[in-house]
Protein backbone atom coordinates (compact mmCIF):
# COMPACT_ATOMS: atom_id res chain seq x y z
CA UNK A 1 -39.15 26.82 -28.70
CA UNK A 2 -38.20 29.50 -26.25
CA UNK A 3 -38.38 26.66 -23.55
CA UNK A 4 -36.63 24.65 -24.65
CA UNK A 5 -33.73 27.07 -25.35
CA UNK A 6 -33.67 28.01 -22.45
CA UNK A 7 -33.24 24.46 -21.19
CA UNK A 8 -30.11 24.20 -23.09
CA UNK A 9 -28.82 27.06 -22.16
CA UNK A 10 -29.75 25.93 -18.22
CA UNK A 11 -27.89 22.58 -18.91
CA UNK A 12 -25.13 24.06 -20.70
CA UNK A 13 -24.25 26.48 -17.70
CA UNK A 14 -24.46 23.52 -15.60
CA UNK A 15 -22.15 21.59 -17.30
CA UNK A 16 -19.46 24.41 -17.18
CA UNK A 17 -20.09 25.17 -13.41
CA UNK A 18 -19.69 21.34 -13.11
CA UNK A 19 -16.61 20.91 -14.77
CA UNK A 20 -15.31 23.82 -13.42
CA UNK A 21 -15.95 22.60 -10.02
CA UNK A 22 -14.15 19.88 -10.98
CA UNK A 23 -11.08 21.50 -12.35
CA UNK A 24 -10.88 23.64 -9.09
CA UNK A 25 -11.05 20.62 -6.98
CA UNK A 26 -7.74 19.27 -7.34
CA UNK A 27 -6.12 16.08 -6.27
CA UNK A 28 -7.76 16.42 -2.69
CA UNK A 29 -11.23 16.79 -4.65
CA UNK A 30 -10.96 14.17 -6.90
CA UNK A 31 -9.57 11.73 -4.81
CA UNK A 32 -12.84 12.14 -2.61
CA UNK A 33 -14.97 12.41 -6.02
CA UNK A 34 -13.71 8.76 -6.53
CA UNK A 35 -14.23 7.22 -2.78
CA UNK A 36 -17.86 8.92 -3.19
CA UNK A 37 -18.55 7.78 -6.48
CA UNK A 38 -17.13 4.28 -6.45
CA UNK A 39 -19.03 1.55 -4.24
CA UNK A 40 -15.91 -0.73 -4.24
CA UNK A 41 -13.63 2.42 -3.49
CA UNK A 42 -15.95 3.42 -0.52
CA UNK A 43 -15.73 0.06 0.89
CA UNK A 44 -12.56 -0.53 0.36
CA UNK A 45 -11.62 3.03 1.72
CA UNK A 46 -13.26 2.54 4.98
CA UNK A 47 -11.43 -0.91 5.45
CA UNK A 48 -8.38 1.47 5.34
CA UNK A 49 -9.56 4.24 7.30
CA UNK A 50 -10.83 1.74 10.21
CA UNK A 51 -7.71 0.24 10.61
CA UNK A 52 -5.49 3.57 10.61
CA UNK A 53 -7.58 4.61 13.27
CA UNK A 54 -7.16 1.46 15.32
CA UNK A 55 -3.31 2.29 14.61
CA UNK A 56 -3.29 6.12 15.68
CA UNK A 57 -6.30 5.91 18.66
CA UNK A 58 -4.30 2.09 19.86
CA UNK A 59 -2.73 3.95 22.72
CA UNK A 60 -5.85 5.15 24.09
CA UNK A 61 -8.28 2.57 23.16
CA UNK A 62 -6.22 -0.72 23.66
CA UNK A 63 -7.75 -2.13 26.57
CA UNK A 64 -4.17 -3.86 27.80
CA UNK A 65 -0.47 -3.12 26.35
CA UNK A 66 0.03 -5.40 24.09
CA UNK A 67 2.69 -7.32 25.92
CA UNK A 68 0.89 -7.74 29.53
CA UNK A 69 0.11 -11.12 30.61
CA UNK A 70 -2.90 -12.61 31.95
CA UNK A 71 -1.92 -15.89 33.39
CA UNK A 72 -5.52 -16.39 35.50
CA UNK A 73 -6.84 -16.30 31.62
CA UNK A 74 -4.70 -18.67 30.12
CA UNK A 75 -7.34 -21.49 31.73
CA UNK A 76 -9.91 -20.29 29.43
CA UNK A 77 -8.34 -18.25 27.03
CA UNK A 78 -11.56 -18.04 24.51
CA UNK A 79 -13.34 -14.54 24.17
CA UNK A 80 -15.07 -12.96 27.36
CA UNK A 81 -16.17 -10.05 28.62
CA UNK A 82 -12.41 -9.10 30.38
CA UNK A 83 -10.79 -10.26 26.72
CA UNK A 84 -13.38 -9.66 23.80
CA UNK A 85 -10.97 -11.75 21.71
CA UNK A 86 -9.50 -14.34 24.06
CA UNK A 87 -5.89 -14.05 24.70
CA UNK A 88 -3.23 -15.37 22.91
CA UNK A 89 -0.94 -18.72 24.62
CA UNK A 90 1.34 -16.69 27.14
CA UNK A 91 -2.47 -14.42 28.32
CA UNK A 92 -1.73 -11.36 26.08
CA UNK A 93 -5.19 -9.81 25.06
CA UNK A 94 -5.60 -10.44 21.37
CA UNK A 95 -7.80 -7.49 20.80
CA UNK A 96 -5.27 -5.13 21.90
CA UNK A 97 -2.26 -6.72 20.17
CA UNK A 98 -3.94 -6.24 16.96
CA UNK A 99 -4.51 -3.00 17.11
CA UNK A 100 -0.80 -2.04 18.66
CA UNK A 101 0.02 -4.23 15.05
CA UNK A 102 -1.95 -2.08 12.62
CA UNK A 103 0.41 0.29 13.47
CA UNK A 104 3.29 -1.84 13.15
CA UNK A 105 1.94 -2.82 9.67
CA UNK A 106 0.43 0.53 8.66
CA UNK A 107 4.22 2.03 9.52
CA UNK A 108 6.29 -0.27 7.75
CA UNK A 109 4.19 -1.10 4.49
CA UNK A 110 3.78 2.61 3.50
CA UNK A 111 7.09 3.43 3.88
CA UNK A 112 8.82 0.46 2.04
CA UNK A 113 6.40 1.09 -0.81
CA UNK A 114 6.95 4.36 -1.03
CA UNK A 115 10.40 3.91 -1.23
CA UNK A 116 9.83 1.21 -3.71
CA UNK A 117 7.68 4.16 -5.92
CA UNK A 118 10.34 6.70 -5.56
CA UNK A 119 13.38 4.34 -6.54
CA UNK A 120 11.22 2.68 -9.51
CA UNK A 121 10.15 5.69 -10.78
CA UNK A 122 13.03 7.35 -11.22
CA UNK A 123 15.23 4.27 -12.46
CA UNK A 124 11.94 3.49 -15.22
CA UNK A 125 12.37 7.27 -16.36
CA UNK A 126 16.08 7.32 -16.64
CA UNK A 127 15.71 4.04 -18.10
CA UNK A 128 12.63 4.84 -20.71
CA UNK A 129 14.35 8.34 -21.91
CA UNK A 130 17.59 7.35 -22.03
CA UNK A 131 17.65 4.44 -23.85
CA UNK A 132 20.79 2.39 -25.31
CA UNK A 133 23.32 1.19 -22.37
CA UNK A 134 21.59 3.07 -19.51
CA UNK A 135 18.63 1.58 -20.19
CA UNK A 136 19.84 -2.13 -20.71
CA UNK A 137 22.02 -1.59 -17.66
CA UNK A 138 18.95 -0.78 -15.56
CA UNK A 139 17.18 -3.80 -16.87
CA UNK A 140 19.32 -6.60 -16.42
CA UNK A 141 19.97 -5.35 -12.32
CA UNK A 142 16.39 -5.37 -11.89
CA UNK A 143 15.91 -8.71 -13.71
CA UNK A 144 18.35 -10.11 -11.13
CA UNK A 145 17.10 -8.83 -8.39
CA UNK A 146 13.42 -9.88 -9.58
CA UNK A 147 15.34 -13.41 -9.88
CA UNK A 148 15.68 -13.99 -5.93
CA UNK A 149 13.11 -14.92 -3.84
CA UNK A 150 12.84 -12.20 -1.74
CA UNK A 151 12.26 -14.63 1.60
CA UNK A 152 15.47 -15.73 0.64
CA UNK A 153 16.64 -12.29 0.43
CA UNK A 154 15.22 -11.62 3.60
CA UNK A 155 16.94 -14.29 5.28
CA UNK A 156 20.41 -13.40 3.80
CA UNK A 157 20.13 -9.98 5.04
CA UNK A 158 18.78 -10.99 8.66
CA UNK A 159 21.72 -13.42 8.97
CA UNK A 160 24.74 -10.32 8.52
CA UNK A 161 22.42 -7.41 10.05
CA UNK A 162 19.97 -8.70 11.73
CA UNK A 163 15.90 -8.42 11.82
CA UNK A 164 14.15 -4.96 12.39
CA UNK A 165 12.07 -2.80 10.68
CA UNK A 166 14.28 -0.95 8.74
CA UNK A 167 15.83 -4.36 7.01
CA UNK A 168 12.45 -4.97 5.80
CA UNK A 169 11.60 -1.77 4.58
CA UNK A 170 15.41 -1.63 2.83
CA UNK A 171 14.18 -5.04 1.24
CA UNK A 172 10.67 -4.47 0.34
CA UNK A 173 12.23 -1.15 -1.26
CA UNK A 174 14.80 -2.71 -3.46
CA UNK A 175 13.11 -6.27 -4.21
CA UNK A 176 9.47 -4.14 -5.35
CA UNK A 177 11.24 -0.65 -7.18
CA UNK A 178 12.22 -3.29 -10.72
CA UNK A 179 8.36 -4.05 -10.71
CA UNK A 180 7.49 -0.44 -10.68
CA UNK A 181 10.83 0.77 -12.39
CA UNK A 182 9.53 -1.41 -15.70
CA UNK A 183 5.66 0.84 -15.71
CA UNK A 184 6.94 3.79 -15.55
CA UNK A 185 9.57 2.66 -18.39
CA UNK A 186 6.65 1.43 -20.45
CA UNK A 187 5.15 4.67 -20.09
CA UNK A 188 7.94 6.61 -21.20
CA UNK A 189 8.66 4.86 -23.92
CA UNK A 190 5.10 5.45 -25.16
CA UNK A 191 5.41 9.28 -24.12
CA UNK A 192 9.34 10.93 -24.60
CA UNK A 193 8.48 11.53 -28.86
CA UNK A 194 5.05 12.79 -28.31
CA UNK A 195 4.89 16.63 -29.00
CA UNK A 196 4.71 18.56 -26.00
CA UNK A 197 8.05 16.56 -25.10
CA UNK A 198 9.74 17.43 -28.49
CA UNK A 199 8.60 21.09 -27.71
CA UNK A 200 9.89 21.27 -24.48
CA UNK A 201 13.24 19.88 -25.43
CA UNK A 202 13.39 22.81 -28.17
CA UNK A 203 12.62 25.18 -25.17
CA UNK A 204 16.05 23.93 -23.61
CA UNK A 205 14.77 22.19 -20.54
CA UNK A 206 16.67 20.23 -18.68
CA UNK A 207 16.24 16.48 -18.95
CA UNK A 208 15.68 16.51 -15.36
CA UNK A 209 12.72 18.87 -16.12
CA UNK A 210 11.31 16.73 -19.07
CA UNK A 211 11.35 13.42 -17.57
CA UNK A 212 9.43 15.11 -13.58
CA UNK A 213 7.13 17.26 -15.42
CA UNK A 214 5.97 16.42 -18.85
CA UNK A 215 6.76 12.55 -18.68
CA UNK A 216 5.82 11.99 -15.14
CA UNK A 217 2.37 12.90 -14.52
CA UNK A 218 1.31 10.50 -17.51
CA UNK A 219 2.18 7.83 -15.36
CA UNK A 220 0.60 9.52 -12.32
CA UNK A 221 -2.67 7.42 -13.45
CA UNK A 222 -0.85 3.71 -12.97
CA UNK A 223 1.54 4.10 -10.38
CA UNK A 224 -1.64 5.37 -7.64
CA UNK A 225 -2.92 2.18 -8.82
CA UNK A 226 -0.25 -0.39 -7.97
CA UNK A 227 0.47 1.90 -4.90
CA UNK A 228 -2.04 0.39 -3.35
CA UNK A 229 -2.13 -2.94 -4.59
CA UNK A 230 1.17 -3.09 -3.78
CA UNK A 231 0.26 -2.23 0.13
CA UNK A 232 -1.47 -5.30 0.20
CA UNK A 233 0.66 -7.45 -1.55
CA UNK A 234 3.09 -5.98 1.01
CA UNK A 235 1.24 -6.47 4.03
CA UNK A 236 0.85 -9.89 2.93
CA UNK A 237 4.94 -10.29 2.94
CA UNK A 238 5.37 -8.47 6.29
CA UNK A 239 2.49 -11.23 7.74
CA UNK A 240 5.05 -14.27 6.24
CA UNK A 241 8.11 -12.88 7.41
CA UNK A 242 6.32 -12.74 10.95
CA UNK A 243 4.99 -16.26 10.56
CA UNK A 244 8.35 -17.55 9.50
CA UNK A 245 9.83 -16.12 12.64
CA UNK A 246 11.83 -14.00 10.73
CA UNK A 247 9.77 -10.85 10.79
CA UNK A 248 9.93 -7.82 13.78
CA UNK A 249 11.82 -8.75 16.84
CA UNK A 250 9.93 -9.49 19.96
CA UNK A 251 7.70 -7.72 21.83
CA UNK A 252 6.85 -6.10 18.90
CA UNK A 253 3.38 -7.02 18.15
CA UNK A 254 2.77 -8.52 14.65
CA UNK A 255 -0.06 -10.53 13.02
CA UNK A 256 2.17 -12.59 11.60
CA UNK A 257 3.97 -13.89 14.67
CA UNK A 258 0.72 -13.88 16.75
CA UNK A 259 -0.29 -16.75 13.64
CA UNK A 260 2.54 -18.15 14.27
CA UNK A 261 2.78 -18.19 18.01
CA UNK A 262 -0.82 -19.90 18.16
CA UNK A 263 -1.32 -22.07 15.22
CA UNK A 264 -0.34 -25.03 17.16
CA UNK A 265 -3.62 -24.80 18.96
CA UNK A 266 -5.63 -24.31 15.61
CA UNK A 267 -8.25 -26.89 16.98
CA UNK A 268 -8.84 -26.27 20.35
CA UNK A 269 -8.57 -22.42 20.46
CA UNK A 270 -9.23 -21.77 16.75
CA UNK A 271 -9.82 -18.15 17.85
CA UNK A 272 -6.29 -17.06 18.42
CA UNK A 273 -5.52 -17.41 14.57
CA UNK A 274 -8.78 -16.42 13.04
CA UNK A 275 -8.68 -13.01 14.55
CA UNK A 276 -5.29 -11.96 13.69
CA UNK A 277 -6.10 -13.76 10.19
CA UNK A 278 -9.14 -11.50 9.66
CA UNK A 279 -6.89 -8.78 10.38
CA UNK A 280 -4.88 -9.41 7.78
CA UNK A 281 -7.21 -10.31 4.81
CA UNK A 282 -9.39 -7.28 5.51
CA UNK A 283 -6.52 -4.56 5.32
CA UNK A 284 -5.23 -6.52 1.81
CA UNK A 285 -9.06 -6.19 0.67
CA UNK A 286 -8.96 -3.19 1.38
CA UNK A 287 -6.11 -1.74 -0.39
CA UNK A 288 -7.63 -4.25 -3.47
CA UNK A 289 -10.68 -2.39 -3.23
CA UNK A 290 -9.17 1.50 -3.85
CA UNK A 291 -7.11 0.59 -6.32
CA UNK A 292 -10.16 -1.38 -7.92
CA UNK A 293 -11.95 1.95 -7.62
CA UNK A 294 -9.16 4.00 -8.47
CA UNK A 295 -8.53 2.24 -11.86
CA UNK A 296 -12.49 2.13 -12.80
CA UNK A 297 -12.55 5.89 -11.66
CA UNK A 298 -9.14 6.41 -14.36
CA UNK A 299 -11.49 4.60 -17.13
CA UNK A 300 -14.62 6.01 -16.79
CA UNK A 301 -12.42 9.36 -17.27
């Protein structure tokens, strides 16, 4: 009997010292708790982290710039030991303008979506706690805007300002913040009457106080989630824009417009699409894959 008391009391201390491991961890911790624990995460994770390094280390490990031209290797532009990838119509090395792209890609999708969260989350709280006019006002913008194409959009914009980077970021923002604006509302619907709100509203907090830190961080959970499903679906966009010839200005390299530059020669240089095409789907499966993780990680909690 004394043996197996002990046991319990063994396992019961490590279940504290666990947990409070845990609690001391903090975001930091438990965001590497879930890209440990999670299979799908750690794959996914190291799609990520491969192609931000490619971004940051591109200066240094780019074996061309990305806009030099090798016209002796236009005769045989297939993969060799001067071009691991071939080069692309004109005798840019494909190799290295992918990797000057991830950066292109890895600068502009973060930052529209993050824009995106911060203008959706606010408009979804001030539309969730609100209520009445406010809230219907809210709405019906973001159902219009939801309502255009956002190519179409795109292509309005481009037309009076012209393309760059910061038009698509400004669109991305304002055509993706509705889609998040309408989670965080559903949230706060489900949260502003629960107690801890009604108590802090008796304490005399500001509504700007109730809606950042007692509604907010219930939301925390679902917006991580379609932060980075939204990268993908975003890289995905900034790929079409640069396939329609609408995307980043020349030289700038981007995977879309290195599609589109070659895909005329699909047949008899299949290699200058497929590798910019890999490029593309792996970073999207890659974002898939955390939030996959992310949201499995949320349930098993």
């Amino acid at each position: 009997m004394n043996d197996i008391a002990r046991d319990i009391e063994a396992n019961a201390g490590l279940t504290l010292d666990v947990a409070a491991k845990a609690k001391r961890s903090g975001p930091v911790g438990r965001a590497w708790t879930v890209l440990t624990v999670s299979p799908i995460a750690t794959f996914g994770g190291a799609i990520v982290v491969f192609w931000c390094a490619c971004a940051l280390m591109a200066p240094w490990l780019a074996p061309y710039s990305p806009t030099a031209q090798d016209l002796e290797a236009m005769a045989d532009s297939a993969p060799s030991a001067k071009h691991l990838l071939g080069v692309d119509p004109i005798g840019r090395d494909i190799l290295s303008r992918i990797m000057w792209g991830a950066s292109t890609v890895l600068t502009v999708a973060p930052i529209a979506v993050l824009g995106a969260a911060i203008l959706g989350t606010l408009l979804g709280l001030l539309s969730g706690y609100r209520g009445g006019l406010i809230d219907s006002l809210i709405m019906r913008i973001g159902d219009t805007i939801l309502a255009f194409p956002v190519i179409i959009l795109y292509l309005i914009v481009i037309v009076k300002f012209g393309a760059s980077a910061l038009m698509i970021i400004a669109i991305i923002t304002v055509t993706k913040a509705p889609i998040i604006a309408r989670i965080v509302r559903g949230v706060t619907l489900d949260v502003k009457n629960r107690d801890y709100v009604a108590a802090a509203r008796m304490r005399g907090e500001s509504t700007l106080y109730i809606m950042l830190a007692e509604i907010l961080p219930q939301a925390r959970g679902p917006l991580i989630v379609d932060f980075f499903l939204r990268l993908g679906y975003t890289t995905i966009l900034i790929g079409v824009l640069g396939f329609l010839g609408v995307g980043l200005p020349p030289p700038n390299p981007d995977w879309g417009s290195m599609i589109k530059e070659a895909y005329g020669r699909i047949y008899d240089a299949p290699h200058m699409t497929l590798f910019p095409s890999i490029a593309v789907s792996s970073l999207v499966i890659g974002f898939n894959f955390l939030a996959t993780g992310i949201r499995e990680a949320a349930l098993d909690d």
